[in-house]
N, C-alpha and C. Protein backbone atom coordinates (compact mmCIF):
# COMPACT_ATOMS: atom_id res chain seq x y z
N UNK A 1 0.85 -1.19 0.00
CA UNK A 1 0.00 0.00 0.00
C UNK A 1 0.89 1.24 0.00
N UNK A 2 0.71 2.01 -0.97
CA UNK A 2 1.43 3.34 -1.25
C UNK A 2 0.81 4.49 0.01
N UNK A 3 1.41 4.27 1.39
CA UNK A 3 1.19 5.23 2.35
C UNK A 3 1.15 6.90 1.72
N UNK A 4 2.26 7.41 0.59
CA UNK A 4 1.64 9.00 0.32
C UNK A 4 0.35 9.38 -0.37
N UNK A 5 -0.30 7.90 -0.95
CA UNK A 5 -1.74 8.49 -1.02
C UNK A 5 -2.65 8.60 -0.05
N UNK A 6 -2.13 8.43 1.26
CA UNK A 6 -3.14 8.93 1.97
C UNK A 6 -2.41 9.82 3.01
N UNK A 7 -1.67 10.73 2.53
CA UNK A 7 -1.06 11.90 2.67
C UNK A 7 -1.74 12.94 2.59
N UNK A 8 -1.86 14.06 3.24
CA UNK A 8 -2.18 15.21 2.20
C UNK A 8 -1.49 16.86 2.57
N UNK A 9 -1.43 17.49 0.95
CA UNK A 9 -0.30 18.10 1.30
C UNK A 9 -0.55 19.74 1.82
N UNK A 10 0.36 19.93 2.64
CA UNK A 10 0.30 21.40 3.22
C UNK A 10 0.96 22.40 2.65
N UNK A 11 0.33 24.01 2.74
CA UNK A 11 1.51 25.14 2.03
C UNK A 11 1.39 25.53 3.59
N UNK A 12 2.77 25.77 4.04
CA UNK A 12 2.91 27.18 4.99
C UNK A 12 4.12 27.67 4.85
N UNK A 13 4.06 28.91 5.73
CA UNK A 13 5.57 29.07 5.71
C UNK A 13 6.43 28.74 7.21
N UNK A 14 8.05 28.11 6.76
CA UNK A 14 8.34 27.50 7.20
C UNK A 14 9.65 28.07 7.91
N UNK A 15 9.79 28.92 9.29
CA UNK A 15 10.65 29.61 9.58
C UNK A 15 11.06 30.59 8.85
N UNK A 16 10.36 31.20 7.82
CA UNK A 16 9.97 32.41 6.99
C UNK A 16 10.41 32.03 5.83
N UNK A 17 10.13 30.69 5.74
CA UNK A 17 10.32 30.29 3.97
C UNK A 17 9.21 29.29 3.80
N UNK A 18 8.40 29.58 2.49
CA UNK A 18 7.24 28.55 1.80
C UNK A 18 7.68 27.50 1.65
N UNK A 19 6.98 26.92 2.32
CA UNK A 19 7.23 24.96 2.15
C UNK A 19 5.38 24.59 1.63
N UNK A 20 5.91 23.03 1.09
CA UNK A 20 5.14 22.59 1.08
C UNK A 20 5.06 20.61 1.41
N UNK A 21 4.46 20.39 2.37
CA UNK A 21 4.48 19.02 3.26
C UNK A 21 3.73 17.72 3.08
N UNK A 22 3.86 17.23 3.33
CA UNK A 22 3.17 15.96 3.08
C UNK A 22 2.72 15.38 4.54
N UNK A 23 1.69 14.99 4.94
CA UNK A 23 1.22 14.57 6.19
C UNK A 23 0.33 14.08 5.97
N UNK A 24 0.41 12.67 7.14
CA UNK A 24 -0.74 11.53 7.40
C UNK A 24 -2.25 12.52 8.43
N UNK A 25 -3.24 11.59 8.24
CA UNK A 25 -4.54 11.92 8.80
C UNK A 25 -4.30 11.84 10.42
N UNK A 26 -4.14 12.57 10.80
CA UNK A 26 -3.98 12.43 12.56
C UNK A 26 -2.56 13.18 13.04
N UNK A 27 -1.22 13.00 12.00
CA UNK A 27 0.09 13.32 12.21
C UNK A 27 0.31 14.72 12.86
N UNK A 28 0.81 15.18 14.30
CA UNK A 28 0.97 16.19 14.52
C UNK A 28 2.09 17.15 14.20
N UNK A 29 1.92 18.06 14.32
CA UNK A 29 2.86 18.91 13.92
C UNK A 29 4.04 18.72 14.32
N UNK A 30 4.41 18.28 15.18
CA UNK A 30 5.43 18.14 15.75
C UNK A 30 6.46 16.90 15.01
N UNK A 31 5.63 15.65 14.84
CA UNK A 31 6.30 14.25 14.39
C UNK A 31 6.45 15.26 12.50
N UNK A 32 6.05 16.24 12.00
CA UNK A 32 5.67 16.52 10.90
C UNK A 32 7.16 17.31 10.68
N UNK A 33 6.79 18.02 11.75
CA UNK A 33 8.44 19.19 11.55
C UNK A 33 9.69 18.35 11.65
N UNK A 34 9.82 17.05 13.00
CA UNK A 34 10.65 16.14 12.88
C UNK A 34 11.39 15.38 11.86
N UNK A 35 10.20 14.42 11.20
CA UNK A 35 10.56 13.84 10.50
C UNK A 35 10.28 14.01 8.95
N UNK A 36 9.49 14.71 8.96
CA UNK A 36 9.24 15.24 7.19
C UNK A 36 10.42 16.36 6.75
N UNK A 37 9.96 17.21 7.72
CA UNK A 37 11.17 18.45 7.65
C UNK A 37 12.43 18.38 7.89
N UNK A 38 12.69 17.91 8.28
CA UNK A 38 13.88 17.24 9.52
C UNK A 38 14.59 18.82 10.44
N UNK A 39 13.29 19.37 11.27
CA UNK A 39 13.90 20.59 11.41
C UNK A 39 13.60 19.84 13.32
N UNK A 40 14.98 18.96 13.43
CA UNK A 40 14.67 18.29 14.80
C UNK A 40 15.00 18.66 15.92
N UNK A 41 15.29 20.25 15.94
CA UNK A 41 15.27 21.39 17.31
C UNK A 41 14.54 21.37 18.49
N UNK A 42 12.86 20.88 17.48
CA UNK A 42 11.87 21.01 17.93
C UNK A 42 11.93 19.28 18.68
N UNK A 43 11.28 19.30 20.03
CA UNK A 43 11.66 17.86 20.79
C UNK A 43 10.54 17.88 21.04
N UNK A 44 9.93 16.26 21.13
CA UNK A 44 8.88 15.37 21.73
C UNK A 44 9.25 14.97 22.88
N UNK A 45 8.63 15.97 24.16
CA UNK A 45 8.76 14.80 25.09
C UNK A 45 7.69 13.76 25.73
N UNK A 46 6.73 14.81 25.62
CA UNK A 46 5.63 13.72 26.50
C UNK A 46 4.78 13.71 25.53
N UNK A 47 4.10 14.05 24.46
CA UNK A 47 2.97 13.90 23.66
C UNK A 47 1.68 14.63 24.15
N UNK A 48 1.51 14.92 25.15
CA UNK A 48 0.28 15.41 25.98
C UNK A 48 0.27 16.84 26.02
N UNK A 49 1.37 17.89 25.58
CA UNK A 49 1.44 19.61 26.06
C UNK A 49 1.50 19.88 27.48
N UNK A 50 2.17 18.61 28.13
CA UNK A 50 2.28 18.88 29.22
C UNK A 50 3.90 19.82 29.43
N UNK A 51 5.15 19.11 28.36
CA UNK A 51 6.26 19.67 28.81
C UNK A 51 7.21 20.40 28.48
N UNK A 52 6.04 21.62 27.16
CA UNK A 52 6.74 22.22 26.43
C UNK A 52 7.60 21.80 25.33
N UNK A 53 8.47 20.59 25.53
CA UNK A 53 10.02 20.80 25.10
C UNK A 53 9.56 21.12 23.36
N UNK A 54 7.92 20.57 22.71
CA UNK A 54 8.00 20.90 21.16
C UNK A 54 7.30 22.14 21.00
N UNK A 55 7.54 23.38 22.14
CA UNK A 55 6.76 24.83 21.77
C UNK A 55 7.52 25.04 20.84
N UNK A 56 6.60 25.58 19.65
CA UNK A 56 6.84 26.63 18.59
C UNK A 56 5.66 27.53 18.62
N UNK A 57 6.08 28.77 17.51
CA UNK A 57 4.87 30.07 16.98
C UNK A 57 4.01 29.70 16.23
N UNK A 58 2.49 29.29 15.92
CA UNK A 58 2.03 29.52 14.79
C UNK A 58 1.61 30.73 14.70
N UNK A 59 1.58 31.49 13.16
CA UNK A 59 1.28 32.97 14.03
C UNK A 59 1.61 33.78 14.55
N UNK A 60 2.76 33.64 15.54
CA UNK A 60 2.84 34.37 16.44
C UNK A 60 2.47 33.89 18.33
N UNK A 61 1.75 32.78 17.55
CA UNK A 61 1.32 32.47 18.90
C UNK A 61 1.73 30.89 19.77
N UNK A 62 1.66 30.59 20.69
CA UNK A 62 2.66 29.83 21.31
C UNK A 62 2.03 28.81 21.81
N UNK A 63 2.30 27.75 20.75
CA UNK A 63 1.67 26.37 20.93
C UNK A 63 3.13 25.18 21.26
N UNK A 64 1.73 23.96 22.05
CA UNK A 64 2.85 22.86 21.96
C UNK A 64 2.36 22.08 20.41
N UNK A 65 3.33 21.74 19.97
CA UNK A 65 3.04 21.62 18.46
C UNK A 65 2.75 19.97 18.21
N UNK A 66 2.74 19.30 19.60
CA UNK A 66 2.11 17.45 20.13
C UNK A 66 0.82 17.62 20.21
N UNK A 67 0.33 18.83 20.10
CA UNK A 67 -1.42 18.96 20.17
C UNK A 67 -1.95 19.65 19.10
N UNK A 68 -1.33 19.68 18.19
CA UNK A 68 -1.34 20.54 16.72
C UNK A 68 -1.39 19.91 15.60
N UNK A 69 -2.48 19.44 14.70
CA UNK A 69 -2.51 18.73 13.85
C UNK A 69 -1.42 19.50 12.27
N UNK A 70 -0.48 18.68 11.59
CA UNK A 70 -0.08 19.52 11.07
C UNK A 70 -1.27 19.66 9.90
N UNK A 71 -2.21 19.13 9.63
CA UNK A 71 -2.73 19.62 8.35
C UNK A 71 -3.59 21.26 8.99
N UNK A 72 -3.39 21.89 10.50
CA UNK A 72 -4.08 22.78 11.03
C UNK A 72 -3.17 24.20 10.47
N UNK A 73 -1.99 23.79 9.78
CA UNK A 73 -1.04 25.05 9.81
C UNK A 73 -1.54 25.17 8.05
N UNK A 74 -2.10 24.94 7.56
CA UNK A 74 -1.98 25.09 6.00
C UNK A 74 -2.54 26.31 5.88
N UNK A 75 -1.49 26.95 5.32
CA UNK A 75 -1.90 28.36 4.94
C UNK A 75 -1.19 29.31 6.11
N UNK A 76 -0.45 28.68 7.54
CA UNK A 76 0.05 29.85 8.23
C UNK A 76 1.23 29.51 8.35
N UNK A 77 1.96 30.55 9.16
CA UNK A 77 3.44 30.99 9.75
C UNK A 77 3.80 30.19 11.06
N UNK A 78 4.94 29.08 11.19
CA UNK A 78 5.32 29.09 11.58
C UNK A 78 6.66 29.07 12.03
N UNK A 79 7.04 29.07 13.23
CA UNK A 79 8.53 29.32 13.55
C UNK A 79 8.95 28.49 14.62
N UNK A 80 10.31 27.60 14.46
CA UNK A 80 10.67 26.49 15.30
C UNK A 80 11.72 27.32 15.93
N UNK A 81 12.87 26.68 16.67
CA UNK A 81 13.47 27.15 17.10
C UNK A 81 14.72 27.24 16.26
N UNK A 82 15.14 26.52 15.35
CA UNK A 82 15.78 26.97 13.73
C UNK A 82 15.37 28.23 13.32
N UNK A 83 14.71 28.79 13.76
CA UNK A 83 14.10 30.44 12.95
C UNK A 83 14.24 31.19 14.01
N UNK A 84 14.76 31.11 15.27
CA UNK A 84 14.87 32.08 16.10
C UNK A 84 16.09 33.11 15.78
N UNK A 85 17.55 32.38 15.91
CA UNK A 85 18.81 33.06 15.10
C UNK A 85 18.57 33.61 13.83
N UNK A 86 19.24 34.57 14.04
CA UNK A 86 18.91 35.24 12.48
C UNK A 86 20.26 35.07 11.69
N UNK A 87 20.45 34.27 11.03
CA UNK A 87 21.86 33.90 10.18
C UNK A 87 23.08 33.24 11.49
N UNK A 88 23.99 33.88 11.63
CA UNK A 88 24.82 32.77 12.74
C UNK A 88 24.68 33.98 13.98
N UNK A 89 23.69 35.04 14.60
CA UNK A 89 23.25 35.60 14.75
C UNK A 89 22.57 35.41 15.86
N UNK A 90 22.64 34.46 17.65
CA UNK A 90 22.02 34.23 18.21
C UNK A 90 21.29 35.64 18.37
N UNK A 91 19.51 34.82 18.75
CA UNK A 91 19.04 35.50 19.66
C UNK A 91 19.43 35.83 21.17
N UNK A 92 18.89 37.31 21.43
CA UNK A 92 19.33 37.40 22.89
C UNK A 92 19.29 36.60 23.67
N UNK A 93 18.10 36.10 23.18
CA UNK A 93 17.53 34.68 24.64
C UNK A 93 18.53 33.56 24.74
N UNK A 94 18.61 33.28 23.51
CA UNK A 94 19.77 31.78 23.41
C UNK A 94 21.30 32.01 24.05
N UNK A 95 21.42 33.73 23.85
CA UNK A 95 22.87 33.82 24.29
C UNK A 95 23.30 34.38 26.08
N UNK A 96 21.70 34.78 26.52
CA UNK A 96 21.61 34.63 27.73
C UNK A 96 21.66 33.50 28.22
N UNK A 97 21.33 32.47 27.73
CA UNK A 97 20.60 31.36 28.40
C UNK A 97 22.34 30.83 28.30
N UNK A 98 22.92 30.36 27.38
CA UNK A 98 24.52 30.51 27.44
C UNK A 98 25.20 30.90 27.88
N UNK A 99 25.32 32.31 28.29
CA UNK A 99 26.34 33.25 29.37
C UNK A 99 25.35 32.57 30.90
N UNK A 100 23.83 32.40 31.34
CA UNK A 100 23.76 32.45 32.43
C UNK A 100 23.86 30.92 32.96
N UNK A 101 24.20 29.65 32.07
CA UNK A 101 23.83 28.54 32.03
C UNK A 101 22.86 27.94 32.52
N UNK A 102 21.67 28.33 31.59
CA UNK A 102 20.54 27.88 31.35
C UNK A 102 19.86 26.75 30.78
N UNK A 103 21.03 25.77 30.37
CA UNK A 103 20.38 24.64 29.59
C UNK A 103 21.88 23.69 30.08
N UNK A 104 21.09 22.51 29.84
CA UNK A 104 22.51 21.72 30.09
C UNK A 104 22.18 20.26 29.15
N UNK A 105 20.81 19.17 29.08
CA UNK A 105 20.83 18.55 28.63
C UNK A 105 20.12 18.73 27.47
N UNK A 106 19.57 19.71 26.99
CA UNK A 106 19.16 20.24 25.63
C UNK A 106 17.50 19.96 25.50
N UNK A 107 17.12 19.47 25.89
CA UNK A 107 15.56 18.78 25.48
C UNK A 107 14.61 19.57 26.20
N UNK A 108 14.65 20.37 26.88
CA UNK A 108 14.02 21.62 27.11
C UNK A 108 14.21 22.74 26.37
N UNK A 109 15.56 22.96 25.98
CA UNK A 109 16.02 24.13 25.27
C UNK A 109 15.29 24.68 24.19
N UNK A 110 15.00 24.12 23.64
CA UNK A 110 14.16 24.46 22.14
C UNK A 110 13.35 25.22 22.71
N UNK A 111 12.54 24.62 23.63
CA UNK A 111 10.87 25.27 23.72
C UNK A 111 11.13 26.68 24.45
N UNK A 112 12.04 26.10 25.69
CA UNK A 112 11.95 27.84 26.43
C UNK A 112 12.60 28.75 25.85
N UNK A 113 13.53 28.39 24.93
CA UNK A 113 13.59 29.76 23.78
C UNK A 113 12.47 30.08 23.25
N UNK A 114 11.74 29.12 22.63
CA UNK A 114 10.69 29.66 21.64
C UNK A 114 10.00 30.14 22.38
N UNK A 115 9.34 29.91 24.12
CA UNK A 115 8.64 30.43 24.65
C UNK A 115 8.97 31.60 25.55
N UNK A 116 10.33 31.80 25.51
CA UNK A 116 10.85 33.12 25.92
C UNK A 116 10.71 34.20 25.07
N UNK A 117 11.03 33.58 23.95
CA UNK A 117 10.93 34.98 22.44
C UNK A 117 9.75 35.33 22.89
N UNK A 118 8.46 34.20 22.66
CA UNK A 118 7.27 34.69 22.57
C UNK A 118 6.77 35.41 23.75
N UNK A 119 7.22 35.39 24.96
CA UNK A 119 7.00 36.50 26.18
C UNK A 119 7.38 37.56 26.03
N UNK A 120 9.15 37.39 25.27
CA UNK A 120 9.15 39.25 25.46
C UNK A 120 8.97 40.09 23.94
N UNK A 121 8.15 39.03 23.44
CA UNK A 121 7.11 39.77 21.88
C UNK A 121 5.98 40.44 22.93
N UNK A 122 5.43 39.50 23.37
CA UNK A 122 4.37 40.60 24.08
C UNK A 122 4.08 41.46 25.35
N UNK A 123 5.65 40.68 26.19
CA UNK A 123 5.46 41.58 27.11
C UNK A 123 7.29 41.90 27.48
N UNK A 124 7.75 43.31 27.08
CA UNK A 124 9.53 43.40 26.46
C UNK A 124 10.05 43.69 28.40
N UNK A 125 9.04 44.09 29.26
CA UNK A 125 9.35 44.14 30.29
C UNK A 125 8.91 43.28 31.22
N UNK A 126 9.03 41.69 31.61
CA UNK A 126 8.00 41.04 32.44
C UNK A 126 8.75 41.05 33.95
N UNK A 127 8.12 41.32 34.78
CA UNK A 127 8.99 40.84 35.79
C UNK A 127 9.31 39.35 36.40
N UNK A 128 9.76 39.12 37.53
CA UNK A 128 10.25 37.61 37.48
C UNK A 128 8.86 36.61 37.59
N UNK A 129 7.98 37.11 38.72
CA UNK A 129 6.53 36.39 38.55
C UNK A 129 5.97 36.22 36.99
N UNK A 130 6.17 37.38 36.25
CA UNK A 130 5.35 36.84 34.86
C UNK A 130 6.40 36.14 34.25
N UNK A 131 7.57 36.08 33.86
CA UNK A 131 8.09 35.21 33.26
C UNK A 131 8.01 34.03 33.92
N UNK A 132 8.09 33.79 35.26
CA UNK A 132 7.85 32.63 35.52
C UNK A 132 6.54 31.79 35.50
N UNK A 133 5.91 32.71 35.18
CA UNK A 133 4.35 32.17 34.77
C UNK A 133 4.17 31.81 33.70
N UNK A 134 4.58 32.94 32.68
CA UNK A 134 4.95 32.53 31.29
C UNK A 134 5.57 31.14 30.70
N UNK A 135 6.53 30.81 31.60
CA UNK A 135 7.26 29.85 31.41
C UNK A 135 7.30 28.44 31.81
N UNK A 136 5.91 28.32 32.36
CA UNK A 136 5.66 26.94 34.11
C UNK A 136 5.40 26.23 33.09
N UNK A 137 4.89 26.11 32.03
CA UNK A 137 4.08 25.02 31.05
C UNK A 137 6.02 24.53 29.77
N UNK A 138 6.73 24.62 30.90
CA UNK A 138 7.90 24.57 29.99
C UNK A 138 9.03 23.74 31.23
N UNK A 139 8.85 22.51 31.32
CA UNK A 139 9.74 21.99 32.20
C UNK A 139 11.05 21.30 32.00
N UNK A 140 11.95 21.94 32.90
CA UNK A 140 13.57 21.55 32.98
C UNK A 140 13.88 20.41 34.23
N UNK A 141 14.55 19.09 34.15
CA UNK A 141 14.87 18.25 35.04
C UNK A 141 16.28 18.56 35.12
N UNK A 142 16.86 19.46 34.31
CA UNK A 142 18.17 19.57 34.88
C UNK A 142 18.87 21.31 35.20
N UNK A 143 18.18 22.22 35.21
CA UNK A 143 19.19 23.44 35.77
C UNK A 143 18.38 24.03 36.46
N UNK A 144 17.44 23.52 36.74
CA UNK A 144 16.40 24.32 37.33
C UNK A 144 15.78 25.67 36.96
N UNK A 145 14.89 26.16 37.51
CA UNK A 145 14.26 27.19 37.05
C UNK A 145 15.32 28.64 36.84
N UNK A 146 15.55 28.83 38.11
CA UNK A 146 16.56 30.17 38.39
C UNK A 146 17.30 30.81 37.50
N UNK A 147 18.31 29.92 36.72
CA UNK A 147 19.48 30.17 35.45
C UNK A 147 18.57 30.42 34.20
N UNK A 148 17.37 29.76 34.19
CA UNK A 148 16.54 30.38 33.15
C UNK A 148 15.28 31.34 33.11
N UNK A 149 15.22 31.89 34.54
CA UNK A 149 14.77 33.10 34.53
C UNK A 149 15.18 34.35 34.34
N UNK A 150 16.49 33.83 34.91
CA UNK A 150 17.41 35.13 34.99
C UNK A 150 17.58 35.49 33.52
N UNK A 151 17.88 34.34 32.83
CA UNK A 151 18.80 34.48 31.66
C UNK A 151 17.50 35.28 30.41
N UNK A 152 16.38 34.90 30.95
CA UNK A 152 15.57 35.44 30.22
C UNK A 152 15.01 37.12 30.70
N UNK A 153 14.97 37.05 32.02
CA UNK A 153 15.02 38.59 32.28
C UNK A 153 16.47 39.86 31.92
N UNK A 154 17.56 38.87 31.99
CA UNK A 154 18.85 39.83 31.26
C UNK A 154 18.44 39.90 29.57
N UNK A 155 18.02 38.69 28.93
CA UNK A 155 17.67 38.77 27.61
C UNK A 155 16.52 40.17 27.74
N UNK A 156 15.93 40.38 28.29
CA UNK A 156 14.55 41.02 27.86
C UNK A 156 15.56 42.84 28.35
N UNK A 157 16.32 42.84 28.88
CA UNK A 157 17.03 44.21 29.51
C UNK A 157 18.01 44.26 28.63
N UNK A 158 19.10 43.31 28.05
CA UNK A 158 19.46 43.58 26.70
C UNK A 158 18.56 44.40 25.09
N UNK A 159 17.40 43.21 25.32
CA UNK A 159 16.70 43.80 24.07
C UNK A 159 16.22 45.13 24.05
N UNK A 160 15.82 45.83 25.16
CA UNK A 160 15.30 47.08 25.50
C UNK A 160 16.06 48.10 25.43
N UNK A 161 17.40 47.71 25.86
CA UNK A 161 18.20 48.68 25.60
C UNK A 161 19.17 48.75 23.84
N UNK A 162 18.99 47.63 23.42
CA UNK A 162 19.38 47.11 21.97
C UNK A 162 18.62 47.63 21.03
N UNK A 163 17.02 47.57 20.94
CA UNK A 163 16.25 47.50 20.88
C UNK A 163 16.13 45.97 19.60
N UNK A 164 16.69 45.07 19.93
CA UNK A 164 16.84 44.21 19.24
C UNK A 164 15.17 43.43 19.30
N UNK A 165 14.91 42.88 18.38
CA UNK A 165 13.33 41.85 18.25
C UNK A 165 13.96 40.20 18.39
């Protein structure tokens, strides 16, 4: 049985370039960006949106992408954590999270970047309660919270004074 006929195919754009995908009836976005795309930044950990690690943007807006059908993105914008750097160009967040050592075994990393960008898109001043609120649906077993609050409140006091996006 020829499994790509019962494929069907998606246009979006894809870390700010037009793609177009191929995906099974049920396949989430996430197993889609993985293994179709091979853009594998983005991590599966629990399947449920319980642990962040596959947050990306659709939109703009900040999903776990294990609860996201990919045939739901056809026609929109999204952004993994491959689209956060702009050329070899870290984002602030990634290079805070680096200077404050914020990541250590990687499988969180993806998401609380992507879900750090997306906090200080909408809010460029949060204090430590909102980022840490912002951020609870995003869990680390290894550096704990602290190194990645900080690193995201120095990111957000860099950008302000940078005025970097």
């Amino acid at each position: 049985m020829n499994t790509a006929l019962n494929k069907t195919p998606v246009q979006a754009t894809i870390n700010g370039e037009p793609r177009v995908f191929l995906c099974a009836p049920g396949q989430v976005l996430a197993e889609t960006l993985r293994d179709e795309l091979q853009l594998t930044g983005t991590k599966i950990g629990c399947n449920t949106g319980d642990c962040g690690a596959c947050s990306v943007l659709v939109n703009d807006r900040l999903v776990c992408s294990c609860l996201v059908l990919a045939v739901e993105v056809e026609g929109q914008s999204v952004q993994t954590v491959e689209g956060i750097a702009e050329g070899g160009v870290l984002h602030p967040v990634q290079q805070k999270l680096l200077e404050h050592g914020g990541l250590q075994c990687g499988v969180c990393t993806p998401g609380v970047v992507v879900a750090a960008k997306a906090l200080l898109q909408a809010n460029p001043d949060p204090t430590e309660e909102e980022a840490r609120y912002w951020l609870a649906g995003n869990l680390c077993r290894c550096t704990g919270y602290d190194k990645i609050i900080a690193a995201v409140l120095d990111a957000a006091r860099s950008m302000r004074e940078g005025a970097v996006s």
